[in-house]
Protein backbone atom coordinates (compact mmCIF):
# COMPACT_ATOMS: atom_id res chain seq x y z
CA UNK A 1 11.13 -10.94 20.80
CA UNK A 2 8.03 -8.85 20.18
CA UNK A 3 6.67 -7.55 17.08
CA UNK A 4 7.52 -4.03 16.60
CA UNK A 5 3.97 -3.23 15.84
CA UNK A 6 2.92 -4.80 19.43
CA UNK A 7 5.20 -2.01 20.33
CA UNK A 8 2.92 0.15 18.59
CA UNK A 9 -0.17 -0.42 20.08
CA UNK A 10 1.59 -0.49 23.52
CA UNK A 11 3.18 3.11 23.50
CA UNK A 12 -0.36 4.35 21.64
CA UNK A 13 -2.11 2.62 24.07
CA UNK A 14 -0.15 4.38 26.59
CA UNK A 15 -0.88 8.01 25.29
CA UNK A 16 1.60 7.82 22.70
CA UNK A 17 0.80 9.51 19.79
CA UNK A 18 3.44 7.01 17.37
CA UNK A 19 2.61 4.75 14.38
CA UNK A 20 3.68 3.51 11.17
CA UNK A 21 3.19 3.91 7.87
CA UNK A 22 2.89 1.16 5.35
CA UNK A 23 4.04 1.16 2.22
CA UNK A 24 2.02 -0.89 -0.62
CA UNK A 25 3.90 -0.97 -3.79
CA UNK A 26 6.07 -3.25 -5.69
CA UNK A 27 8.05 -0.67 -7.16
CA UNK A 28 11.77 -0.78 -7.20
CA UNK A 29 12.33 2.83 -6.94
CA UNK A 30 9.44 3.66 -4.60
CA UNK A 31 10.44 0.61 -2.39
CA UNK A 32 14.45 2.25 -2.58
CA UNK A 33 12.77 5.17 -1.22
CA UNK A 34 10.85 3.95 1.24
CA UNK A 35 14.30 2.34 2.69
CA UNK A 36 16.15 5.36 2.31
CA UNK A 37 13.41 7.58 3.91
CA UNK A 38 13.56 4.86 7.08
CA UNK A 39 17.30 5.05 7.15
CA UNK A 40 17.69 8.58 7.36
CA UNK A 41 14.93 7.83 10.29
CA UNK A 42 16.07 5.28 11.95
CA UNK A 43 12.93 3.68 12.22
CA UNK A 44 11.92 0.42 10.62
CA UNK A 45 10.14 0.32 7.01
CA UNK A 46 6.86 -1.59 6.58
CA UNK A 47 6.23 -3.56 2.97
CA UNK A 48 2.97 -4.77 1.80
CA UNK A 49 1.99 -6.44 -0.92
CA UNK A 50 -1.84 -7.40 -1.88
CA UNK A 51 -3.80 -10.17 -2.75
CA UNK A 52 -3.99 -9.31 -5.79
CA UNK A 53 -0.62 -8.17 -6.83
CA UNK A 54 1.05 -11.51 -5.32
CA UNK A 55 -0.18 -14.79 -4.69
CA UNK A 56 0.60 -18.43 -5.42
CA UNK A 57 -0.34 -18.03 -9.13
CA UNK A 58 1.54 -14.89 -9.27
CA UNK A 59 -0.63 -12.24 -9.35
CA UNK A 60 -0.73 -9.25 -11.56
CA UNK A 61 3.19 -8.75 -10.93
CA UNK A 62 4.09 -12.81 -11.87
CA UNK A 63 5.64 -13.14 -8.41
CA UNK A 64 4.59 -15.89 -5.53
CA UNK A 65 5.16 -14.50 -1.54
CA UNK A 66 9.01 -15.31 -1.62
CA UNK A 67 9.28 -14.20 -5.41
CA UNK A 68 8.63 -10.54 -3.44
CA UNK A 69 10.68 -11.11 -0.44
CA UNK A 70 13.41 -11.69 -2.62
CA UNK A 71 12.57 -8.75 -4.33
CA UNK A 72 12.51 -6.36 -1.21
CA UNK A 73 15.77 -8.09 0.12
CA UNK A 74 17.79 -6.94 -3.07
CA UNK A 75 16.25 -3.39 -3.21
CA UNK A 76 17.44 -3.90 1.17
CA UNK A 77 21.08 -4.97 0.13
CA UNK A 78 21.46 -2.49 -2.62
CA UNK A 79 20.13 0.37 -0.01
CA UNK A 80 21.75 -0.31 2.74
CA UNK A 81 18.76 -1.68 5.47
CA UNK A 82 19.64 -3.93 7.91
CA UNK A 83 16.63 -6.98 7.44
CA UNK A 84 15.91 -6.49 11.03
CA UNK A 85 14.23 -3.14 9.87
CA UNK A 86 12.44 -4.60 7.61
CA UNK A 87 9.13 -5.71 8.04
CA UNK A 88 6.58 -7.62 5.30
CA UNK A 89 2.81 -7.32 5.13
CA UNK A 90 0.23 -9.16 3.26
CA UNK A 91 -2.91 -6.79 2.58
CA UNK A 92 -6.08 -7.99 1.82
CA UNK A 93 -5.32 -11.94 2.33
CA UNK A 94 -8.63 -13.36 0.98
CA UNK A 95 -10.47 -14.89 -1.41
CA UNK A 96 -10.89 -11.75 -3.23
CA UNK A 97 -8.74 -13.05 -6.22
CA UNK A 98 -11.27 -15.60 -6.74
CA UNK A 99 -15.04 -14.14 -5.27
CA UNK A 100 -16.60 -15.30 -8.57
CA UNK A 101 -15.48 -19.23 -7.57
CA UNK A 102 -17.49 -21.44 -5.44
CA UNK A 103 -16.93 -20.55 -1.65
CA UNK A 104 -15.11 -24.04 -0.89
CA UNK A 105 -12.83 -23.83 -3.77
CA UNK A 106 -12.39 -19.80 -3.13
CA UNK A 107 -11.34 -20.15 0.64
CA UNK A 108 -9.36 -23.33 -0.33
CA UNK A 109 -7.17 -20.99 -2.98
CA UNK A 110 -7.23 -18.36 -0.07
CA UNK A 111 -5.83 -19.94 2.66
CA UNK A 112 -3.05 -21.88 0.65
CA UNK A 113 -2.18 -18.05 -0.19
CA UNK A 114 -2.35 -17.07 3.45
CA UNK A 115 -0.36 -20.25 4.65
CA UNK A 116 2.57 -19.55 1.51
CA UNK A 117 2.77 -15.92 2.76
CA UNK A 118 3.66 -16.72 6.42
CA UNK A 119 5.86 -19.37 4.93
CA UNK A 120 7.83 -16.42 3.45
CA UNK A 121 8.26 -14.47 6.64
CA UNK A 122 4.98 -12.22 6.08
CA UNK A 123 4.58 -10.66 9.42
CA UNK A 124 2.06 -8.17 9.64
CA UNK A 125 -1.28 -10.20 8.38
CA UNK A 126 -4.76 -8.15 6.78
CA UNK A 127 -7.16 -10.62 6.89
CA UNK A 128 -9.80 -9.67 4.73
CA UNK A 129 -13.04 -12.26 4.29
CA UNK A 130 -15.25 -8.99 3.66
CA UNK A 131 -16.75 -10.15 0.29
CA UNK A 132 -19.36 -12.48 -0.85
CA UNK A 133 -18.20 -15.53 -2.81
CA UNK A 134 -19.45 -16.92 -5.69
CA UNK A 135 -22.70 -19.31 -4.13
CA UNK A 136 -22.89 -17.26 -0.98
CA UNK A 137 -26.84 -16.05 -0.43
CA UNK A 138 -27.60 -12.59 0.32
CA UNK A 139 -28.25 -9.42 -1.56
CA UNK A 140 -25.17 -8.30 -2.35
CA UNK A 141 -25.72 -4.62 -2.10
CA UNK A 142 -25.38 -5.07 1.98
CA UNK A 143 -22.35 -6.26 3.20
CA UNK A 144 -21.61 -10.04 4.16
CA UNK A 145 -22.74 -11.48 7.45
CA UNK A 146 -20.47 -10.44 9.81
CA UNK A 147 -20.72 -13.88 11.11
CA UNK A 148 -19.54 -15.19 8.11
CA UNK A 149 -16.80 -12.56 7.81
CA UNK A 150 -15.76 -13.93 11.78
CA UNK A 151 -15.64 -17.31 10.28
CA UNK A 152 -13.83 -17.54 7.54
CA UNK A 153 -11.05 -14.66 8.78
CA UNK A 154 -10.64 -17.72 11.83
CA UNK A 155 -9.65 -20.46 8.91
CA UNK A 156 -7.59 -17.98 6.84
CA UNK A 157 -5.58 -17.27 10.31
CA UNK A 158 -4.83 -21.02 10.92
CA UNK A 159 -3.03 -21.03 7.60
CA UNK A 160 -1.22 -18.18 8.61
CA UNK A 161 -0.26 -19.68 11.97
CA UNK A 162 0.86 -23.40 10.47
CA UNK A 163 3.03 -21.69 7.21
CA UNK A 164 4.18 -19.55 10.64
CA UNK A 165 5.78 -22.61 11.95
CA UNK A 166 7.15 -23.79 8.33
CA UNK A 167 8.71 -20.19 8.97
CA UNK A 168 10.02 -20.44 12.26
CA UNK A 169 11.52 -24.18 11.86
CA UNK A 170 13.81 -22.53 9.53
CA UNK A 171 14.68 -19.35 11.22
CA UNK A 172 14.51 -19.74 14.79
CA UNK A 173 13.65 -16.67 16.51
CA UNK A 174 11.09 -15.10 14.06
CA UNK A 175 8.44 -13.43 15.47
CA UNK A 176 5.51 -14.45 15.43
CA UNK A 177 2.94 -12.90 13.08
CA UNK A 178 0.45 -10.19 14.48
CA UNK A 179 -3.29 -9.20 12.21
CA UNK A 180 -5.32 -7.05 10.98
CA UNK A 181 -8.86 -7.73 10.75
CA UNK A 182 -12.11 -6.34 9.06
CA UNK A 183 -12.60 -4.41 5.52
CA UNK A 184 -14.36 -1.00 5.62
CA UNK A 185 -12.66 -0.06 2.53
CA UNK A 186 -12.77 -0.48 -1.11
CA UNK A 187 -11.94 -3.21 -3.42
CA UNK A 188 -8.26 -3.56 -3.58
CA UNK A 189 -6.89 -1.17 -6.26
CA UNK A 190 -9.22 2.04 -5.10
CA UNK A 191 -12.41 3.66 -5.41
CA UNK A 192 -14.56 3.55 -8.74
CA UNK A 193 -15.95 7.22 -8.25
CA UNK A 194 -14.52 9.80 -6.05
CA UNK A 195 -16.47 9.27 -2.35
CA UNK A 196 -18.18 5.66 -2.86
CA UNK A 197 -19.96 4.80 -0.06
CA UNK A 198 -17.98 6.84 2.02
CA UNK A 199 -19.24 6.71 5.56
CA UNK A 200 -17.16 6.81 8.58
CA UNK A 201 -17.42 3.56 10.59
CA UNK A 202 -20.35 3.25 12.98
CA UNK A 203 -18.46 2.20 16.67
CA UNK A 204 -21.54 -0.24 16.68
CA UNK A 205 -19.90 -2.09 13.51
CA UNK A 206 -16.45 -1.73 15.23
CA UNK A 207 -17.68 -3.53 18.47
CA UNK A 208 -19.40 -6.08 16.47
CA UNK A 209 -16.54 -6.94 14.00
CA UNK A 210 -14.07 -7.10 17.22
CA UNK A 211 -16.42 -9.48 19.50
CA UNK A 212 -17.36 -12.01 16.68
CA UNK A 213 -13.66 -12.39 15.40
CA UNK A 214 -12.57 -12.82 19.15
CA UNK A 215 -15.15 -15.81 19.03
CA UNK A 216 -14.76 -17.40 15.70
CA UNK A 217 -11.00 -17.31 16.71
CA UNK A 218 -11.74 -18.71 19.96
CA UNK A 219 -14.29 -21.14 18.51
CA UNK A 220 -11.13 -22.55 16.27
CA UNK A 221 -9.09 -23.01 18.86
CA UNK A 222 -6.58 -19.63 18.12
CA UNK A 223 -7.41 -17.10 21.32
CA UNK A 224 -3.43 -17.33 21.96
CA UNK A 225 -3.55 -15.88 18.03
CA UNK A 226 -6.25 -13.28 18.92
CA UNK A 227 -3.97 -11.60 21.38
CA UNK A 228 -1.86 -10.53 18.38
CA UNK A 229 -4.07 -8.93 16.36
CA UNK A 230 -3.14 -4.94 16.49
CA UNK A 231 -5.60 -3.40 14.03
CA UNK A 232 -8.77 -2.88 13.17
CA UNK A 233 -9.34 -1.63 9.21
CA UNK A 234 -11.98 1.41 9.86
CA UNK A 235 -13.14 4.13 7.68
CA UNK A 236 -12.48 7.59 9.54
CA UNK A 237 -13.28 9.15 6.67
CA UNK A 238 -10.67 10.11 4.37
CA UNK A 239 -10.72 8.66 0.69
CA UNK A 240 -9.80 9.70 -2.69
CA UNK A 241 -10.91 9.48 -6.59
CA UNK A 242 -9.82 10.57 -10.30
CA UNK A 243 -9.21 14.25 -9.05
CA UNK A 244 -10.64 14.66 -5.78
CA UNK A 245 -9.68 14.13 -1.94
CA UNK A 246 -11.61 13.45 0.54
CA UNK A 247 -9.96 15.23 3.80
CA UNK A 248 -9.72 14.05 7.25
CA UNK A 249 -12.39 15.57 9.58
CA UNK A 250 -11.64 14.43 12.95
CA UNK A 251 -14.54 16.09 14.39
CA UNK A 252 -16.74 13.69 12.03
CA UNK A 253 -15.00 10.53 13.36
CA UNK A 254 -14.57 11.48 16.95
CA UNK A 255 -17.17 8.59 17.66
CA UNK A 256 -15.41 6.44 16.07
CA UNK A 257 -12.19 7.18 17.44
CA UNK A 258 -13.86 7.70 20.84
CA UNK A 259 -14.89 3.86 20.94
CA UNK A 260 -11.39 2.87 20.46
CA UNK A 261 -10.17 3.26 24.34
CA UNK A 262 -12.46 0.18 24.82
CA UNK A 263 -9.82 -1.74 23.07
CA UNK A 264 -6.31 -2.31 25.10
CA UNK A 265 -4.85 -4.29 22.38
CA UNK A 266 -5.55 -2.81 19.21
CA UNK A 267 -5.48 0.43 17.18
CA UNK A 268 -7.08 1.56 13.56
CA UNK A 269 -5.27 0.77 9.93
CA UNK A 270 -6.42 3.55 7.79
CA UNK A 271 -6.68 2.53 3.95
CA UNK A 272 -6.24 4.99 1.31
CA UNK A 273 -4.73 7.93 3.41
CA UNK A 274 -2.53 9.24 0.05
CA UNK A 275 -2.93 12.62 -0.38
CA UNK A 276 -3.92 13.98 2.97
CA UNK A 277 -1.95 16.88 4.13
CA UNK A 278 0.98 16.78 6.27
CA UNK A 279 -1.61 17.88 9.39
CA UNK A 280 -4.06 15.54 8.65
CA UNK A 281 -2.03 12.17 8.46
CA UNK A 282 -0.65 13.84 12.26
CA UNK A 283 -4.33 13.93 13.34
CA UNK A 284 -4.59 10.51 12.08
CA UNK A 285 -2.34 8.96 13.94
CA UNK A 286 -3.26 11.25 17.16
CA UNK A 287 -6.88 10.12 17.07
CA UNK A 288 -5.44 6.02 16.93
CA UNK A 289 -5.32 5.59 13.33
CA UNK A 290 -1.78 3.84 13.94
CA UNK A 291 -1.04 2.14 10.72
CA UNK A 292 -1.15 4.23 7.70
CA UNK A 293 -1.73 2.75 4.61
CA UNK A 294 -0.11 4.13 1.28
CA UNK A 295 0.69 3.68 -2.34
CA UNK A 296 -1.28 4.98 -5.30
CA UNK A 297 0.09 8.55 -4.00
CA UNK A 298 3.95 7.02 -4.07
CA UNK A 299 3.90 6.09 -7.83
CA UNK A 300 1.54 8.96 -8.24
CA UNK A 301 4.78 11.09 -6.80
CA UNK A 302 7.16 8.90 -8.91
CA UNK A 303 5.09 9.28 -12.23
CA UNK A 304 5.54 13.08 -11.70
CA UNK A 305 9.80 12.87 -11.55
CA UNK A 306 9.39 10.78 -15.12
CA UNK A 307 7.17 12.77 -16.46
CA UNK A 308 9.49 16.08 -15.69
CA UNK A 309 12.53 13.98 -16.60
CA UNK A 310 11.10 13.24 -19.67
CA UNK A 311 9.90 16.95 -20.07
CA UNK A 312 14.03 18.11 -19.56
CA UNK A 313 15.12 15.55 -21.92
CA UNK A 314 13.22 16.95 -25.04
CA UNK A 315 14.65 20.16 -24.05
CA UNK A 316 18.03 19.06 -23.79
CA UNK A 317 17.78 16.48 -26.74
CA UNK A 318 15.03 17.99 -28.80
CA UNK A 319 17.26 17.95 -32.01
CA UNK A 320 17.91 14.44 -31.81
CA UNK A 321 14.24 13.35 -31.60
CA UNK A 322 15.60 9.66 -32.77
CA UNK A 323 17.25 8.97 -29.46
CA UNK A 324 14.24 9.97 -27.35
CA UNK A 325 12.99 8.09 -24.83
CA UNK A 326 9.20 9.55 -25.88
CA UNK A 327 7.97 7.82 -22.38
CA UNK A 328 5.13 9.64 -22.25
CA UNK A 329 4.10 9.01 -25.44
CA UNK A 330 4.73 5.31 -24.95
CA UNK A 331 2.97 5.05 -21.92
CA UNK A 332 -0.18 6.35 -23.34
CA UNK A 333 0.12 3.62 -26.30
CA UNK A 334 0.57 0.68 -23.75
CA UNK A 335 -2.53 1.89 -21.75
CA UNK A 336 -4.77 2.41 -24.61
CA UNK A 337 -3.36 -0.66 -26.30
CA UNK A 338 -4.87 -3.01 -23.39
CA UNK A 339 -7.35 -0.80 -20.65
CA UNK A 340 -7.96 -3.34 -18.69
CA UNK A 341 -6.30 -1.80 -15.96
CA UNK A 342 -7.99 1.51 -16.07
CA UNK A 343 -11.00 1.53 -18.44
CA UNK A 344 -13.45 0.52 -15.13
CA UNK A 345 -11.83 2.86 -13.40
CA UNK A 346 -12.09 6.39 -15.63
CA UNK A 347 -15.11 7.89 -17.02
CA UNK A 348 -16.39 10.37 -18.73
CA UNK A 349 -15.29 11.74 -22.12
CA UNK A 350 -12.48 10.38 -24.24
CA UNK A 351 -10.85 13.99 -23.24
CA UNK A 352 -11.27 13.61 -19.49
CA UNK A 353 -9.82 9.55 -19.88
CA UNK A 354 -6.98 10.74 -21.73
CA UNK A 355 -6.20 13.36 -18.76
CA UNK A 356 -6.65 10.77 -16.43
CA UNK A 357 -4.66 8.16 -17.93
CA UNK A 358 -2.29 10.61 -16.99
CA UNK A 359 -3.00 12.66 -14.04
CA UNK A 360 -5.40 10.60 -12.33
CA UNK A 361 -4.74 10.44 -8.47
CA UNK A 362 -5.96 7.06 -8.61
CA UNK A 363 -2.45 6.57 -10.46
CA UNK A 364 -3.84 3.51 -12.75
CA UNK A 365 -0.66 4.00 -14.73
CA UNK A 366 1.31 2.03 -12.41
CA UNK A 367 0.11 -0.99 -13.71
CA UNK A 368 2.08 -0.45 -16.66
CA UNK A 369 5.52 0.57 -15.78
CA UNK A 370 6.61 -2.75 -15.62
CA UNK A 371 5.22 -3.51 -19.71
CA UNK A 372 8.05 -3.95 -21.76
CA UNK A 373 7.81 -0.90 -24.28
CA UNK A 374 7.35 1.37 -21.16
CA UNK A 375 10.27 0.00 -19.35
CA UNK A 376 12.22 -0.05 -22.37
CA UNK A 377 10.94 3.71 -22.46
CA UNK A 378 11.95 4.02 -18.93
CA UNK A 379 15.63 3.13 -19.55
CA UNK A 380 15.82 5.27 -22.57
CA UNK A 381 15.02 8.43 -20.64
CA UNK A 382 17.53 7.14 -17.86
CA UNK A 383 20.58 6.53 -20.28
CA UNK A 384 19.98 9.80 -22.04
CA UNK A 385 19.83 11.92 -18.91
CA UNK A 386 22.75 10.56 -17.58
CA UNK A 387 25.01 10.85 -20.45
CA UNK A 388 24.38 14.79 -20.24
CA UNK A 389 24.58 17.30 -17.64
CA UNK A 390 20.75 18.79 -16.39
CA UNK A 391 21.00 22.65 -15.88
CA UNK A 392 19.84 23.79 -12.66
CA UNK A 393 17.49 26.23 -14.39
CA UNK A 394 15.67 23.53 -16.08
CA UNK A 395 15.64 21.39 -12.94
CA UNK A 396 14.24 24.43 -10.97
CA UNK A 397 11.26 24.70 -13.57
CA UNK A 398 10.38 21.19 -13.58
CA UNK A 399 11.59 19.70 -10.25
CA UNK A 400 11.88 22.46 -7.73
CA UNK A 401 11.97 20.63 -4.89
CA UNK A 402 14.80 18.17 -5.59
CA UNK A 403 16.47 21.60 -7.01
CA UNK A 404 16.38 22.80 -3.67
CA UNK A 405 18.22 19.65 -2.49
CA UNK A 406 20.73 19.60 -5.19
CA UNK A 407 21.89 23.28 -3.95
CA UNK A 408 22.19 21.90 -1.14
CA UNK A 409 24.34 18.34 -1.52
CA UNK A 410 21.49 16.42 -0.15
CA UNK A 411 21.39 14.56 -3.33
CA UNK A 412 22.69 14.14 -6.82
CA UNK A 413 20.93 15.47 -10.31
CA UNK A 414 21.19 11.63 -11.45
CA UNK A 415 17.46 11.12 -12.53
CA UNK A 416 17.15 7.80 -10.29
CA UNK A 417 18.02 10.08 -7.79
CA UNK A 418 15.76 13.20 -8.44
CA UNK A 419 13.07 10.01 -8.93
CA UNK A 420 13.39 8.58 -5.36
CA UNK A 421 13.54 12.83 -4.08
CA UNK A 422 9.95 13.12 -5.52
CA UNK A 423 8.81 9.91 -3.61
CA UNK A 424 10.60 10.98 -0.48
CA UNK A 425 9.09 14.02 -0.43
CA UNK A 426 5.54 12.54 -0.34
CA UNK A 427 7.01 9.86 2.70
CA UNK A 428 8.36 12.93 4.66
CA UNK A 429 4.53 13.67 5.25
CA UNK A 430 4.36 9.99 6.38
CA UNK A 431 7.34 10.13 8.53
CA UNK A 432 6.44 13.79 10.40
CA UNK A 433 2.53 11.65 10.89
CA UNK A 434 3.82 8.46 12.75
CA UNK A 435 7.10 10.23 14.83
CA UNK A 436 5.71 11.80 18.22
C-alpha cells in the first residue's frame, strides 16, 4: 500500500491542484480539532511533532516518539478517527537539539532520534542537517556546505529506514516511510524579527539541494529510499513575526515554482504558512506548495477562545472573584516567572513584551499551557463555565463566530467546544487550500 502523500505528489504531479496540511502541535485540544476538522472532511489528518518538542530525552514536552503516538491515539479514540487516517510526522529530525555538541556525538544523538521515531510508526520524515555543529569549519553567517547537508541527511535516513523495519516486523503492512529534505526556513520555534532573511528560494539552490541528496543517498546505498522522498522545504516567500505577516506573492516566486515541473516525484513543504489568507494558502498549494505546514497560528486561535472564555467568566462570576480561574493573570506570572521561552524572542519595551506575551503571532505562550499553575488555571475557567449557562449576548461579543454556530446546532456553548470552534475556524482555511 502506498503512502497517501505519494498520492499527493502523483495527482499534483498530474495537474492536480490537492495537498495537505500538517499540523505541528502537541496540543490536546488543537490536535481534537484537527481530527474533527478531517472527519467532517473525510480526508486524512497529518501530525507532526519536532525535534525539539520530542525526542529520546524527551524534549521540551517530556515525551519520547511513542510517548506522542500514544498521545495522538487517545485524542484519535476519544474523537472518533479511524488510525488509518491518521498519519505521524517528524519535523526537523536533526541534530539541531544538540548543534553546540561535537559533530560525531551530535549526529550520533540525531540519528538514534531518527531511528526511535520510525520505530514508532513516524511516516512522513523532515530531514533537516541544515545547521553547523559544534567543530564544523566555516563562517557561520553562510549556510552549511550543501555537501555536508547531502551527507549527513543520507546517515540520518538509514536510521529512519532500519527503526522502519523494527516498525514493520511488528505491524506487517506499514507503509513505508516517505521524506522531506532541505531547510530554507528558520530555527524550529519561528523567526526572531518579523522578515529574517526572508528571500524566496533561488531554483539554482533547489536543483542543487535535490542532485546532491540524490547522490549522498545513492552514495549510501538508499536510491530505492530516494524514490520516496515527496518534498522539498523551500521558501516561497511567506513568513511571519511578533505582529506582522509576510503575504504570499506568487508573482515573486513564480521562478521558483516554475523550476518545480523538472521534478516528477516531488512537490514543496511550505514552513510557517499561519496566517495567510484563505486565497493565499489556495495559491499555495496551486503553485506546488503541497504540504502546508502549521501551528503557532492553531494555539494562536486557541489562546483567543481562553482568553474570551476567561473574559465571559468575570462577567458572569465577577462577584465571586475567589472562584476565578484569573487565567490570564496566571499566565502572565508563569511567563514572566521563567522567559526562557520567549525573552529571545520579544523585544522592545517592557510595554510592547507585555503585549506580546500576549498577543504575539509568534504565540510563545504555548509553551506554557502545559505549566502546572496555568493548567490548573485552565481547569478552573473550564469547571466554572460549565457549571453556568453562557448568554448568547455575551458569546456574540466575545466569540462571534462560534455564536453563529451555536444558532445554528453545529455545536454546543460547552467552552471545550467553543475552544476547538476557534481552532477549526483557522483549519477551515487549511482545508478550502489543499481540497481541489
Amino acid at each position: 500500500m502506498d503512502h497517501y502523500l505519494l498520492e499527493v505528489v502523483r495527482r499534483q504531479k498530474a495537474g492536480e491542484p490537492v495537498g495537505i496540511y500538517s499540523v505541528c502541535s502537541a496540543h490536546e485540544l488543537v490536535l481534537a480539532a484537527a481530527m474533527e476538522q478531517a472527519l467532517a472532511d473525510g480526508t486524512p489528518v497529518l501530525i507532526e511533532a519536532t525535534s525539539n518538542q520530542v525526542n529520546q530525552f524527551g524534549g521540551y514536552t517530556g515525551m519520547r516518539p511513542a510517548d506522542f503516538r500514544r498521545l495522538v491515539n487517545e485524542v484519535a479514540d476519544r474523537v472518533g478517527l479511524p488510525k488509518e487516517r491518521l498519519i505521524l510526522g517528524g519535523d526537523h529530525l536533526g541534530p539541531n537539539p544538540w548543534q553546540s555538541e561535537p559533530a560525531d556525538q551530535a549526529m550520533a544523538k540525531a540519528e538514534a532520534m531518527v531511528q526511535e521515531y520510525a520505530e514508532a510508526g513516524f511516516s512522513k520524515i523532515h530531514l533537516d542537517a541544515s545547521m553547523y555543529l559544534g567543530d564544523d569549519p566555516g563562517e557561520r553567517t553562510r549556510r552549511l556546505d550543501p555537501r555536508v547537508i547531502a551527507e549527513r541527511s543520507a546517515r540520518l535516513c538509514r536510521a529512519a529506514e532500519a527503526g522502519y523495519q523494527s516498525w514493520r516486523a511488528a505491524h506487517p503492512g506499514a507503509v513505508a516511510p516517505v521524506y522531506v529534505i532541505g531547510s530554507e526556513v528558520p530555527i524550529p520555534g519561528g523567526a526572531q524579527e518579523p522578515d529574517e532573511g526572508l528571500e524566496v528560494t533561488d531554483p539554482e539552490d533547489l536543483r542543487e539541494t535535490i542532485a546532491l541528496h540524490e547522490q549522498g543517498f545513492a552514495s549510501a546505498g538508499l536510491s530505492e529510499a530516494f524514490e520516496r522522498v515527496v518534498g522539498v522545504v523551500v521558501q516561497p516567500g511567506v513568513e511571519f513575526g511578533d505582529a506582522s505577516i509576510h503575504a504570499y506573492d506568487r508573482a515573486q516566486a513564480r521562478s521558483l515554482t516554475a523550476a518545480l515541473s523538472e521534478f516528477n516525484g516531488v512537490v514543496f513543504e511550505g514552513h510557517s504558512t499561519d496566517y495567510q489568507t484563505r486565497q493565499a494558502l489556495k495559491e499555495l498549494v496551486e503553485d506546488g506548495v503541497a504540504i502546508l505546514k502549521v501551528g503557532p497560528g492553531l494555539t494562536f486561535a486557541m489562546r483567543e477562545a481562553l482568553f474570551a472564555l476567561s473574559y465571559m467568566e468575570e462577567e458572569l462570576l465577577g462577584h465571586k472573584a475567589p472562584t476565578l480561574s484569573r487565567l490570564r493573570d496566571v499566565l502572565e506570572e508563569t511567563m514572566i516567572a521563567d522567559p526562557s521561552d520567549w525573552k529571545k524572542y520579544y523585544h522592545g519595551s517592557e510595554e510592547a513584551q507585555r503585549l506580546a506575551r500576549k498577543y504575539s503571532l509568534s504565540d510563545r505562550s504555548r509553551y506554557y499551557w502545559g505549566r502546572p499553575p496555568v493548567r490548573s488555571a485552565f481547569d478552573r475557567l473550564v469547571e466554572n463555565l460549565r457549571h453556568t449557562s453562557i448568554p448568547l449576548g455575551l458569546l456574540s461579543q466575545f466569540l462571534p463566530g462560534a455564536y453563529n454556530r451555536v444558532r445554528s446546532g453545529q455545536i454546543t456553548s460547552d467552552p471545550l467546544e467553543l475552544v476547538k470552534a476557534q481552532v477549526k475556524a483557522s483549519l477551515g482555511d487549511y482545508a478550502y487550500a489543499v481540497t481541489p
